[in-house]
Protein backbone atom coordinates (compact mmCIF):
# COMPACT_ATOMS: atom_id res chain seq x y z
CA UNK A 1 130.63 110.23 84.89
CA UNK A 2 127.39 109.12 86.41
CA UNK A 3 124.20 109.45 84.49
CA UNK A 4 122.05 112.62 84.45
CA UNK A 5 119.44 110.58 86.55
CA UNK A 6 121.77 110.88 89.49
CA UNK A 7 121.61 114.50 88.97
CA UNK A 8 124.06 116.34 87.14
CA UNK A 9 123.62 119.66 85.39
CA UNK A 10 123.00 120.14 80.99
CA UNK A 11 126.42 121.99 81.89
CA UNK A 12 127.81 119.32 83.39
CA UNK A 13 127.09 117.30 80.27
CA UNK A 14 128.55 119.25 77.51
CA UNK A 15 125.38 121.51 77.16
CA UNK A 16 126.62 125.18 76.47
CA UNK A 17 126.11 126.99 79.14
CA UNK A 18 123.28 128.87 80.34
CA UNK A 19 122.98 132.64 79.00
CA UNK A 20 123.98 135.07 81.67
CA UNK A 21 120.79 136.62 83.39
CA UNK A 22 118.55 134.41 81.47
CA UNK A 23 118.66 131.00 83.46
CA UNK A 24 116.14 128.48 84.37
CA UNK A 25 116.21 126.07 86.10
CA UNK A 26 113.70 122.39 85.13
CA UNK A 27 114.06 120.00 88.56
CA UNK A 28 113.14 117.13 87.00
CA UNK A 29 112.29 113.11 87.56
CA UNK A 30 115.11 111.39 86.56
CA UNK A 31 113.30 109.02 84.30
CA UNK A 32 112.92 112.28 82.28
CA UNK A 33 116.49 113.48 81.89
CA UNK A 34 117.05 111.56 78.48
CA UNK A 35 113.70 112.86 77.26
CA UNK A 36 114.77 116.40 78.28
CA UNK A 37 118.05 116.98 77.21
CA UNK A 38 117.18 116.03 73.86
CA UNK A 39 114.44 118.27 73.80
CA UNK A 40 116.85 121.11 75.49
CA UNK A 41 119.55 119.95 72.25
CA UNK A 42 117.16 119.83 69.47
CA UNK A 43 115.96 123.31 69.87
CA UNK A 44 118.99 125.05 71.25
CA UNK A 45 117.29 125.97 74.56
CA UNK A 46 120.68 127.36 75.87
CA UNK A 47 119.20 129.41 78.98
CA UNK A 48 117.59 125.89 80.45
CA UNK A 49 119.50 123.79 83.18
CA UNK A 50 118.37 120.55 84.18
CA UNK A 51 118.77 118.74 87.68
CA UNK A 52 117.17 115.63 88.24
CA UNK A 53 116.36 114.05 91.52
CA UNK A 54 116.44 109.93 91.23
CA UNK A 55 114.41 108.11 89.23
CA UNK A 56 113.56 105.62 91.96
CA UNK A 57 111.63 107.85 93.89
CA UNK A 58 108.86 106.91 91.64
CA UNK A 59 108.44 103.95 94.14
CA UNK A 60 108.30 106.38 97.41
CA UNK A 61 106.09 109.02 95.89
CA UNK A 62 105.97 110.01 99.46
CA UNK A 63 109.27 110.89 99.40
CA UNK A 64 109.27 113.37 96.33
CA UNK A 65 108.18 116.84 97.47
CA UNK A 66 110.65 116.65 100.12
CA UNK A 67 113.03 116.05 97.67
CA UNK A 68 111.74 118.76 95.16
CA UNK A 69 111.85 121.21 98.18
CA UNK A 70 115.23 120.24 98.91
CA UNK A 71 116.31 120.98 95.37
CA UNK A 72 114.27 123.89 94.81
CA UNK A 73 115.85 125.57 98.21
CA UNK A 74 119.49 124.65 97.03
CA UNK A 75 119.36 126.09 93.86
CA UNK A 76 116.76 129.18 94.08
CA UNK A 77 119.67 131.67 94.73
CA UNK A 78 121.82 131.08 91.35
CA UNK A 79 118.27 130.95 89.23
CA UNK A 80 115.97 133.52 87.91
CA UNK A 81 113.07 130.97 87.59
CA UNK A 82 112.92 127.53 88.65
CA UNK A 83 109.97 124.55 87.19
CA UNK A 84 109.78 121.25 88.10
CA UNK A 85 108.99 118.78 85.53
CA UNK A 86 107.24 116.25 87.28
CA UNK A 87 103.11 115.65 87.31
CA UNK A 88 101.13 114.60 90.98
CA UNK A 89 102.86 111.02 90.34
CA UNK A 90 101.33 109.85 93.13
CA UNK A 91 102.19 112.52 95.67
CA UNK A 92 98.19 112.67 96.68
CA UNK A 93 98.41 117.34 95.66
CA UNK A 94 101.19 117.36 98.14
CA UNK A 95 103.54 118.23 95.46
CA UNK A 96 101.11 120.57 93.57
CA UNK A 97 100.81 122.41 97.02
CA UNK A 98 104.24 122.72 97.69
CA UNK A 99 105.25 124.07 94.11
CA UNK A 100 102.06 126.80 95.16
CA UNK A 101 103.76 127.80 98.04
CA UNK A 102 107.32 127.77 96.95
CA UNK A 103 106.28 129.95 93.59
CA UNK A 104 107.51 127.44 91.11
CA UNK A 105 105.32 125.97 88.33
CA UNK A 106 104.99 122.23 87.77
CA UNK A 107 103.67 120.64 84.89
CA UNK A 108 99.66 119.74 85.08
CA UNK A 109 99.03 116.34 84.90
CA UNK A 110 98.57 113.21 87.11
CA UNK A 111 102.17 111.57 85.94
CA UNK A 112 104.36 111.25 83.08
CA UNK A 113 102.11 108.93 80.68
CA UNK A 114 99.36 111.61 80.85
CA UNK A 115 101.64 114.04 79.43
CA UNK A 116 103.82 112.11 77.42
CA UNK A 117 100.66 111.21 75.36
CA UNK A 118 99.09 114.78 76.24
CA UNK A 119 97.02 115.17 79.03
CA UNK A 120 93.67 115.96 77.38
CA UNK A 121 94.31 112.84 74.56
CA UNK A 122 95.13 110.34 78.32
CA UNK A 123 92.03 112.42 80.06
CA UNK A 124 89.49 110.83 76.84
CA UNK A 125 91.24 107.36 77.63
CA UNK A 126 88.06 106.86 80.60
CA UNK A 127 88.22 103.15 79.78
CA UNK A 128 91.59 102.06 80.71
CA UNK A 129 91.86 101.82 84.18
CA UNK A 130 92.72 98.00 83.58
CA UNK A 131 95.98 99.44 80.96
CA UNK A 132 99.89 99.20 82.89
CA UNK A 133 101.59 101.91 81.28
CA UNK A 134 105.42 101.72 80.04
CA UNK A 135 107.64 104.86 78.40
CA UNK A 136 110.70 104.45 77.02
CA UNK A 137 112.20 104.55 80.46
CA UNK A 138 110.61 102.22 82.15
CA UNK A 139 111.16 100.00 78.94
CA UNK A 140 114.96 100.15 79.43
CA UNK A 141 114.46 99.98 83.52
CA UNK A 142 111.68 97.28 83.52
CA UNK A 143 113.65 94.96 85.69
CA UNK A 144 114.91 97.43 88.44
CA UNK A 145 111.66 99.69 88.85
CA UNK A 146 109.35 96.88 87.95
CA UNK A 147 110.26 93.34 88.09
CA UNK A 148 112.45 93.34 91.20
CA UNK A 149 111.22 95.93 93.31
CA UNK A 150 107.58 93.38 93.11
CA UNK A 151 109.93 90.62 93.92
CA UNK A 152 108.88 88.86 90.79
CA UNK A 153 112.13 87.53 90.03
CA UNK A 154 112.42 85.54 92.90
CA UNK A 155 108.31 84.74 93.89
CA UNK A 156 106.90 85.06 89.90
CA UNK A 157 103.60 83.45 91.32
CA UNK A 158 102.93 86.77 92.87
CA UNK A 159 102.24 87.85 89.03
CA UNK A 160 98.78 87.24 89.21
CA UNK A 161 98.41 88.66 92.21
CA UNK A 162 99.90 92.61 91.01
CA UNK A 163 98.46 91.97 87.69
CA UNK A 164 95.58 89.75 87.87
CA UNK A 165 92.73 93.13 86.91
CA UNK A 166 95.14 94.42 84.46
CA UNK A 167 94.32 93.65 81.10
CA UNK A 168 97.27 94.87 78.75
CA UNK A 169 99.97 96.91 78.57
CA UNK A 170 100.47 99.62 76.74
CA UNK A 171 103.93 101.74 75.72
CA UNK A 172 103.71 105.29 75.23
CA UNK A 173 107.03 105.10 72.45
CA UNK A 174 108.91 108.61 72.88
CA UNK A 175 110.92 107.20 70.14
CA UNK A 176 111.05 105.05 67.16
CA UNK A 177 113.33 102.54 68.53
CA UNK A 178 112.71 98.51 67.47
CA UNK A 179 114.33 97.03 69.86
CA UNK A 180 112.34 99.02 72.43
CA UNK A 181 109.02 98.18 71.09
CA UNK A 182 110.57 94.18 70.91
CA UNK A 183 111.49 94.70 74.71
CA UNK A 184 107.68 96.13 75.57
CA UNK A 185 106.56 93.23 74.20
CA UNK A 186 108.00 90.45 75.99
CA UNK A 187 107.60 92.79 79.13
CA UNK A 188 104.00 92.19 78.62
CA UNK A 189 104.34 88.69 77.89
CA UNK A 190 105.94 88.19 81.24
CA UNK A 191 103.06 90.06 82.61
CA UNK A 192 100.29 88.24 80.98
CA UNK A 193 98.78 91.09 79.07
CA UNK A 194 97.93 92.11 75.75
CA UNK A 195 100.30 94.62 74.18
CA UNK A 196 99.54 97.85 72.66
CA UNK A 197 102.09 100.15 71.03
CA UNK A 198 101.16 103.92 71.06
CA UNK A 199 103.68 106.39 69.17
CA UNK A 200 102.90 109.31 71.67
CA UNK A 201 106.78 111.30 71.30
CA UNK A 202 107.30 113.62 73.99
CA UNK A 203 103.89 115.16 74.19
CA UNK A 204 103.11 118.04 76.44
CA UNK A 205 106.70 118.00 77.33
CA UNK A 206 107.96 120.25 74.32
CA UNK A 207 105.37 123.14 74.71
CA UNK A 208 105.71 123.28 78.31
CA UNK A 209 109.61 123.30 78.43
CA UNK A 210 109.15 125.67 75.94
CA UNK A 211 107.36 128.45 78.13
CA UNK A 212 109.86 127.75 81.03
């Protein structure tokens, strides 16, 4: 079975399924879909499905509300409502403006670390435009969304040149997980930066799943 990042249903996964006449629909980043279903689990959110586009579009944010559009379109028949969990993430508004005119809500924020850590607590955070940001995904996917799509394992000169204003790195920790916070850590050692753990959990996420 392929992972829920490649887009497969809470159905699909051994989620009960959705309660007749009740169903929504989250179209989600797949870099969310762990995050998600164990929010969906934990409070026995049986009329939510989940869909998740690919993960890697995070590196051809131009490429995302055509993809949400797609999705949305497929699926709006068989749904009552349909969100989309996913914040600007470097769209530019182009994906805020095409969740306005498709009717579907999307969550408010400029991308996942502002709402992982809640968007008004990031918002106060005015001084860290030198700060990389890591979640628990990117954590676990450093080396395919990160390290390799920079080419830095086969030029790691070019460090300095990505990373050269950056000043630390900081991981927003969904979970409690050691060897995560052991992995953040020597991903900012390869980087150069200071490290800074922040226990954010999942946020805005909850309370705006939980409105869906």
């Amino acid at each position: 079975m392929t992972s829920p990042q490649d887009g497969h249903t809470l159905t699909e996964l051994g989620h009960p399924p959705s309660q007749p006449g009740a169903s929504v629909l989250v179209i989600a980043c797949g870099a969310l879909a762990r995050e998600i279903l164990h929010i969906v689990n934990q409070n026995g959110w049986t009329h939510l499905d989940l869909t998740c586009l690919p993960a890697k579009l995070h590196n051809r944010p131009e490429q995302i509300p055509a993809a949400v559009e797609a999705a949305v379109l497929k699926h709006r028949g068989a749904y009552g409502k349909i969100v989309v969990a996913y914040g600007d993430c470097g769209t530019g508004g182009q994906l805020a403006a095409l969740c306005k005119r498709l009717e579907v809500t999307m969550i408010d924020a400029p991308h996942c670390y502002a709402f992982f850590e809640g968007s008004a607590r990031f918002a106060a955070h005015d001084d860290e435009i030198t700060a990389f940001y890591l979640t628990d995904f990117l954590v676990r996917q450093f080396d395919a969304f990160v390290w390799q799509p920079l080419g830095l394992d086969r030029h790691p000169q070019l460090r300095d040149t990505y990373f050269g204003h950056y000043t630390k790195l900081v991981y927003m920790a969904q979970t409690e997980d050691p060897l995560l916070d052991d992995i953040a850590h020597e991903c900012a050692t390869r980087l150069g930066l200071a490290y800074e753990r922040r226990s954010t959990g999942y946020g805005d996420l909850p309370s705006w799943l939980g409105t869906s």
